[in-house]
Protein backbone atom coordinates (compact mmCIF):
# COMPACT_ATOMS: atom_id res chain seq x y z
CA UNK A 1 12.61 14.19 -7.08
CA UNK A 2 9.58 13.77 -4.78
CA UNK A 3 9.68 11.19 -2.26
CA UNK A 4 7.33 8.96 -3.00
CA UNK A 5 7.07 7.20 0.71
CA UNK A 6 7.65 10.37 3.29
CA UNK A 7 6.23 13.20 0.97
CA UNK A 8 2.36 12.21 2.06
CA UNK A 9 2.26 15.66 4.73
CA UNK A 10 -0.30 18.73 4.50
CA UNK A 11 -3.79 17.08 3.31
CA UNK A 12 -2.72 14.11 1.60
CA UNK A 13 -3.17 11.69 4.43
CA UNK A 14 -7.00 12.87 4.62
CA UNK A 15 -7.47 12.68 1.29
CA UNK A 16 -6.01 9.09 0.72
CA UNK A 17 -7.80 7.87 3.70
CA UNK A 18 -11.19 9.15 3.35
CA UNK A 19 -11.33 8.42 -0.60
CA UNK A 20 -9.07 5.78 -1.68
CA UNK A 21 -9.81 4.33 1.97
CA UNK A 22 -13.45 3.09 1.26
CA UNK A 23 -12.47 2.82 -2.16
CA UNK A 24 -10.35 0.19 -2.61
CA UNK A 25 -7.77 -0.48 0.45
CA UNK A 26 -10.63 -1.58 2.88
CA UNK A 27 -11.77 -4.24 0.91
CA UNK A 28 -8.57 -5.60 -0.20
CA UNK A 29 -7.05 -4.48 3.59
CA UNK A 30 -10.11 -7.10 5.11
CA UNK A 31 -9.09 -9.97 2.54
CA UNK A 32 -5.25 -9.65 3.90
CA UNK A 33 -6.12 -9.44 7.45
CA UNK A 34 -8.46 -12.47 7.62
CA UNK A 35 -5.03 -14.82 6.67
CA UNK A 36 -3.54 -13.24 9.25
CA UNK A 37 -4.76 -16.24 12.41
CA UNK A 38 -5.44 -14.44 16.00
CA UNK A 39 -2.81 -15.74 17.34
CA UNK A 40 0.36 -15.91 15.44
CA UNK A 41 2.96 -17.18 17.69
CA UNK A 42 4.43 -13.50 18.77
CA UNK A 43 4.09 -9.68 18.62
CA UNK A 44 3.16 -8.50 15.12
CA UNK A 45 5.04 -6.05 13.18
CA UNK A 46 2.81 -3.93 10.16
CA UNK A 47 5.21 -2.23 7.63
CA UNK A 48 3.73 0.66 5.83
CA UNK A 49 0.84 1.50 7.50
CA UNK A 50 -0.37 4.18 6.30
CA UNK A 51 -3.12 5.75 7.17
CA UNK A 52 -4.25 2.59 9.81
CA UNK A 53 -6.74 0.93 8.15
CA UNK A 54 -5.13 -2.27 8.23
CA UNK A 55 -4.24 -1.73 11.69
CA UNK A 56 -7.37 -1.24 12.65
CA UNK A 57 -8.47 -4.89 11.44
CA UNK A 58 -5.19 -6.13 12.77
CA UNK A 59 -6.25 -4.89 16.07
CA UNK A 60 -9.84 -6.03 15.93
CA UNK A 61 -8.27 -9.40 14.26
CA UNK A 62 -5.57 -10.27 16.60
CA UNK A 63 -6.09 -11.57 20.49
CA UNK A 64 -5.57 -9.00 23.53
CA UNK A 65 -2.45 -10.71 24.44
CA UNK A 66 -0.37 -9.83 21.07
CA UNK A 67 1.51 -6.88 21.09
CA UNK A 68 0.79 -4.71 17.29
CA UNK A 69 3.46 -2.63 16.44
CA UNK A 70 2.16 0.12 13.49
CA UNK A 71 5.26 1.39 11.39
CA UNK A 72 5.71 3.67 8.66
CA UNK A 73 8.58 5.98 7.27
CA UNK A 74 5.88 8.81 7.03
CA UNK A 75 5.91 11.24 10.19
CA UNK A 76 2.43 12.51 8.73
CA UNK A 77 1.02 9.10 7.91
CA UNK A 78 1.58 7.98 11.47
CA UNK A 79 0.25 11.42 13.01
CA UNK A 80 -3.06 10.94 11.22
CA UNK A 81 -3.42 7.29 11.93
CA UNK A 82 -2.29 7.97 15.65
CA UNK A 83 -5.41 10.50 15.67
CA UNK A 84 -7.68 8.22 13.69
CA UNK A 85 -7.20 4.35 15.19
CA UNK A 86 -8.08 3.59 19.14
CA UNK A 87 -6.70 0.45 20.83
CA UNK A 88 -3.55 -0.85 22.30
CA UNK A 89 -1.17 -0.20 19.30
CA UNK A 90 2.32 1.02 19.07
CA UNK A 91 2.99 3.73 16.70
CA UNK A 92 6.33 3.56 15.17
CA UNK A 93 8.33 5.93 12.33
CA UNK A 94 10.50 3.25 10.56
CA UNK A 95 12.14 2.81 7.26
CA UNK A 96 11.57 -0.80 6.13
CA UNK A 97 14.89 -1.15 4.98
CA UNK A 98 16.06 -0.53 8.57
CA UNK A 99 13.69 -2.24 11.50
CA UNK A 100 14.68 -0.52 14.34
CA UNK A 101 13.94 -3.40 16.00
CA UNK A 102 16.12 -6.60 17.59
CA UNK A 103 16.69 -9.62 15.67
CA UNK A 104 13.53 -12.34 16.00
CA UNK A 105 10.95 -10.03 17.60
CA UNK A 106 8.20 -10.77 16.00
CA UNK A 107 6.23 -13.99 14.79
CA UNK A 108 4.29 -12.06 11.93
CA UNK A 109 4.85 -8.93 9.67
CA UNK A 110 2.49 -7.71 7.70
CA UNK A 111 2.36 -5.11 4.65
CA UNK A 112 -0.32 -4.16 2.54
CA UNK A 113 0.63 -2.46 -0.50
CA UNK A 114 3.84 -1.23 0.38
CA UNK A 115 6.67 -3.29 -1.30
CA UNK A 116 5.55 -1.23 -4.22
CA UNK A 117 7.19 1.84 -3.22
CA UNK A 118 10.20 0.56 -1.79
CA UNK A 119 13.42 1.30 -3.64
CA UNK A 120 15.44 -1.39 -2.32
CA UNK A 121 12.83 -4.27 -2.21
CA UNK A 122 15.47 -7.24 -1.46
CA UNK A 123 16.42 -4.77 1.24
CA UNK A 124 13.21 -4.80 2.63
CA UNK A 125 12.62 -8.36 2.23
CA UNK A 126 15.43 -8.80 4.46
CA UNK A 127 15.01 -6.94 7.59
CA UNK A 128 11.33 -8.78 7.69
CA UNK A 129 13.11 -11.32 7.52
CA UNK A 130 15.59 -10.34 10.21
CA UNK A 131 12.98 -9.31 12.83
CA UNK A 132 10.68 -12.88 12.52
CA UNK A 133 11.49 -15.48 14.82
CA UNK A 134 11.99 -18.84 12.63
CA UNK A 135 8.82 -19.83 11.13
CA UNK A 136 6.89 -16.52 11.40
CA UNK A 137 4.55 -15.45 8.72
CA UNK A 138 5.35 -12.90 6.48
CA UNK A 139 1.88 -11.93 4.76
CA UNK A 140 1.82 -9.09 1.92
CA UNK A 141 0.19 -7.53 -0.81
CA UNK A 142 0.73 -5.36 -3.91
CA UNK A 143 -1.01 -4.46 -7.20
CA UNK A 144 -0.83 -6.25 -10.06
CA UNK A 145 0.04 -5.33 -13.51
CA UNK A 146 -1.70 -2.26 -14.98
CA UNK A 147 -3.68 -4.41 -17.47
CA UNK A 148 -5.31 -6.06 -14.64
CA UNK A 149 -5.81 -2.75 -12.95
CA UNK A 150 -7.73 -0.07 -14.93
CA UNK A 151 -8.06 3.07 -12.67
CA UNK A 152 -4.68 2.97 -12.08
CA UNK A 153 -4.38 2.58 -16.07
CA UNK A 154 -6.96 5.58 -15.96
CA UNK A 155 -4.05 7.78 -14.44
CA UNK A 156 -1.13 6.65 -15.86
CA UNK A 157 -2.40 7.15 -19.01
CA UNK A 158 -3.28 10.60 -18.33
CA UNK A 159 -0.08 11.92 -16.65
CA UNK A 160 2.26 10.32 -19.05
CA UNK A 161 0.41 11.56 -22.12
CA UNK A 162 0.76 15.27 -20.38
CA UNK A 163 4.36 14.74 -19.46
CA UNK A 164 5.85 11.98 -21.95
CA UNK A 165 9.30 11.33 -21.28
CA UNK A 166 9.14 12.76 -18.13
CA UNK A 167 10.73 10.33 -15.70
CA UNK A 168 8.91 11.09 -12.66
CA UNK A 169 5.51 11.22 -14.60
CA UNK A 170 6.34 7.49 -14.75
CA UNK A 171 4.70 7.51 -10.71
CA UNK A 172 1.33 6.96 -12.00
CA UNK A 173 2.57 3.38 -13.00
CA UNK A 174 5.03 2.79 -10.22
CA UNK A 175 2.53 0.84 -8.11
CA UNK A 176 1.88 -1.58 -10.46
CA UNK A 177 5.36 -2.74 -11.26
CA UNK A 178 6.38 -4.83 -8.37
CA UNK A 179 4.12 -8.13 -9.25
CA UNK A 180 6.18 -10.70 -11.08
CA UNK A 181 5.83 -13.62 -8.91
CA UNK A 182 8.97 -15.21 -9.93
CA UNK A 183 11.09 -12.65 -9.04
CA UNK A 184 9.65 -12.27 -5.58
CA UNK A 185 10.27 -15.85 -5.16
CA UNK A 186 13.93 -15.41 -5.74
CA UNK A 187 14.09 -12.37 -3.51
CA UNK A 188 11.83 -14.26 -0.66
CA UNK A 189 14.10 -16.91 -0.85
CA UNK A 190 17.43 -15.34 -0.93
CA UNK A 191 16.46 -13.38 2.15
CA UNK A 192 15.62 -16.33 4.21
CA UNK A 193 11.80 -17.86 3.47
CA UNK A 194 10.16 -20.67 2.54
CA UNK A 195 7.13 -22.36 2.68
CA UNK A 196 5.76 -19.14 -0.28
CA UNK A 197 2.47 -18.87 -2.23
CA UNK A 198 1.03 -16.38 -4.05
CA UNK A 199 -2.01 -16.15 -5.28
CA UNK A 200 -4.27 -13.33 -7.65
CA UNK A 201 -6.65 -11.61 -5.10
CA UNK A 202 -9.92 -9.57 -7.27
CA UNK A 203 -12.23 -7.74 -5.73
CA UNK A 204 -15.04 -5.19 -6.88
CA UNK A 205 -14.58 -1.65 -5.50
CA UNK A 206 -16.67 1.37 -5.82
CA UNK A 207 -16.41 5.19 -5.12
CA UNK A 208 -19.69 7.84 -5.30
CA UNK A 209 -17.82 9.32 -8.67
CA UNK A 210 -15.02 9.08 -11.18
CA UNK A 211 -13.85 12.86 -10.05
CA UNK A 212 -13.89 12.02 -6.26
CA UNK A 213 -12.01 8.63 -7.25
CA UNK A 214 -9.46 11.10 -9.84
CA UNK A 215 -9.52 13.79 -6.81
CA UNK A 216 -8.30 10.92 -4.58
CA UNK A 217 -5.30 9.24 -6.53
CA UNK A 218 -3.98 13.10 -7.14
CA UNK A 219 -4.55 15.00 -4.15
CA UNK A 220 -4.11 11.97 -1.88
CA UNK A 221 -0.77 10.59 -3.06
CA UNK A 222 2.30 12.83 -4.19
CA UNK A 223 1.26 12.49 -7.97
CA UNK A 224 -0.48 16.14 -7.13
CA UNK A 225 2.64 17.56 -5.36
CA UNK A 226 4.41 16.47 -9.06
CA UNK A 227 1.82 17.75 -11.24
CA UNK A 228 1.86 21.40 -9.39
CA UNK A 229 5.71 21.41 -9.47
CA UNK A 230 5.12 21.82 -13.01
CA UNK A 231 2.82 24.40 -13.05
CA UNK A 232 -0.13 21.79 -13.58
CA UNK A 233 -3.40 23.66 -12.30
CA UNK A 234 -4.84 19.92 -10.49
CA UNK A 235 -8.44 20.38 -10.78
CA UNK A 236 -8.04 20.52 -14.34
CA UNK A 237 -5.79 17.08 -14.18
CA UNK A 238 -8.52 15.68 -11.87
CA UNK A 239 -11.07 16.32 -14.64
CA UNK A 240 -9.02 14.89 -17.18
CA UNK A 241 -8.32 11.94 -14.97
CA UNK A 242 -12.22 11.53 -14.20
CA UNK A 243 -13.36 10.95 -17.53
CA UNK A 244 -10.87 8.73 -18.18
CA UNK A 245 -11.73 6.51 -15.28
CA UNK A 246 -15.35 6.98 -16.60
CA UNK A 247 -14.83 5.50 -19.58
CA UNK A 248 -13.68 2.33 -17.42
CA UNK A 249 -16.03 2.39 -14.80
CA UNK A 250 -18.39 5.33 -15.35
CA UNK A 251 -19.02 8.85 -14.02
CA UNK A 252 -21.82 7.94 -11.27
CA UNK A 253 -20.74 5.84 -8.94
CA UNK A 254 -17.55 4.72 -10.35
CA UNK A 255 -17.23 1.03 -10.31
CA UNK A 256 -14.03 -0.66 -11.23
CA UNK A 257 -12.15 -4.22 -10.21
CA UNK A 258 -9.31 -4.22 -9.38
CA UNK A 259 -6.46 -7.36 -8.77
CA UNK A 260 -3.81 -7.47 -5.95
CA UNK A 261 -1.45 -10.03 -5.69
CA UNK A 262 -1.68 -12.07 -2.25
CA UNK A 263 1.84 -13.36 -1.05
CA UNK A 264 2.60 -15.63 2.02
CA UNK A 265 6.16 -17.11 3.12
CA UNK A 266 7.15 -18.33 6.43
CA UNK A 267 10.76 -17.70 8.01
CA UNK A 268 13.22 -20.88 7.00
């Protein structure tokens, strides 16, 4: 089984920056940071970062003063946004489901799409819950449903119909599982919050083609490192991918819109 949340070594970080990047997590990475206010009452913890897109803004967003703290589980995620992002940020490998840091150290975390991939979610709920000092702001975001999310449909609908019944095929959909709002509700408030809202974020995205777009969510995320485990030859997947996506958004540019859900809870 490939690990979804360290397996992004080799080219994939380039890839899923310099594609999906300007694609689609820039826009929706500006809409999250511009909740986040300048000063939050404390040092700010990001979980998931990724390649540091969203820590860029955070660092552009946030005063001088506040300390930003940049984690992900990813040795190769942080390497590349380590190379990528100036300012005064501290790099950090972390698993969210263990915070290597002390309780009430920070007065925001921040995640954008992250929770997705995270096996034990209530886990993960709770050590950002652990680290906030009472009444910081705990500000994420993940995809909603497929319906509401065609390219992602694009691809899941591609790899499944190549591998049906193939559990780990079943990746392609993964990020667009973790949305019902009642449920993380009951998981926000088991592990501490209060004070939640949620709301549908939608936002028109764009990318020069369908194949660079297809090239992108295959090469830049472990869904390639799946599909040649199989034997797959990936530039034939990509193609496949592409003209599905064109059919949604078409070939050149590809335009698509896509919906995140936009959660905010404070520490009870």
């Amino acid at each position: 089984m490939v690990d979804t949340a360290r397996n992004f070594g080799g080219s994939m970080p380039e890839y899923y920056d310099s594609i999906m990047g300007p694609a689609q997590f820039e826009p929706f990475g500006a809409d999250l940071v511009r909740r986040l206010p300048p000063d939050p009452g404390g040092d700010v913890l990001e979980i998931a970062c990724g390649s540091g897109r969203v820590t860029r803004r955070l660092r552009e967003r946030l005063e001088p003063k506040i300390r930003l703290v940049a984690s992900d589980i990813s040795s190769a995620m942080l390497d590349y946004a380590g190379r990528k992002v100036a300012g005064d940020i501290e790099w950090r490998e972390a698993d969210a489901c263990k915070l290597p840091f002390a309780h009430a150290s920070f007065g925001a975390a921040v995640c954008a799409f992250g929770l997705m991939f995270v096996p034990d979610k209530a886990g993960a709920i709770g050590e950002a819950r652990r680290v906030l000092r009472e009444g910081g702001v705990f500000l994420f975001n993940v995809w909603d449903g497929l319906e509401q999310n065609p390219h992602g449909a694009a691809a899941a609908k591609v790899l499944e119909g190549l591998y049906p019944g193939d559990p780990e095929m079943k990746f392609g959909s993964l990020p667009y599982l973790f949305n019902d709002q009642r449920q993380i509700r009951q998981l926000l408030e088991a592990a501490g919050f209060r004070e939640m809202r949620s709301e549908p974020v939608r936002i028109a995205c764009s990318c020069p083609s369908a194949r660079l777009y297809a090239t992108g969510q295959l090469r830049g995320t472990p869904r390639g490192a799946l599909l040649e485990q199989r034997g797959a030859l990936l530039d034939d997947v990509i193609g496949k991918v592409a003209a599905e996506l064109a059919q949604v958004g078409g070939a050149e540019p590809f335009n698509f819109t896509a919906q995140a859900l936009l959660v905010e809870a404070r520490a009870g």
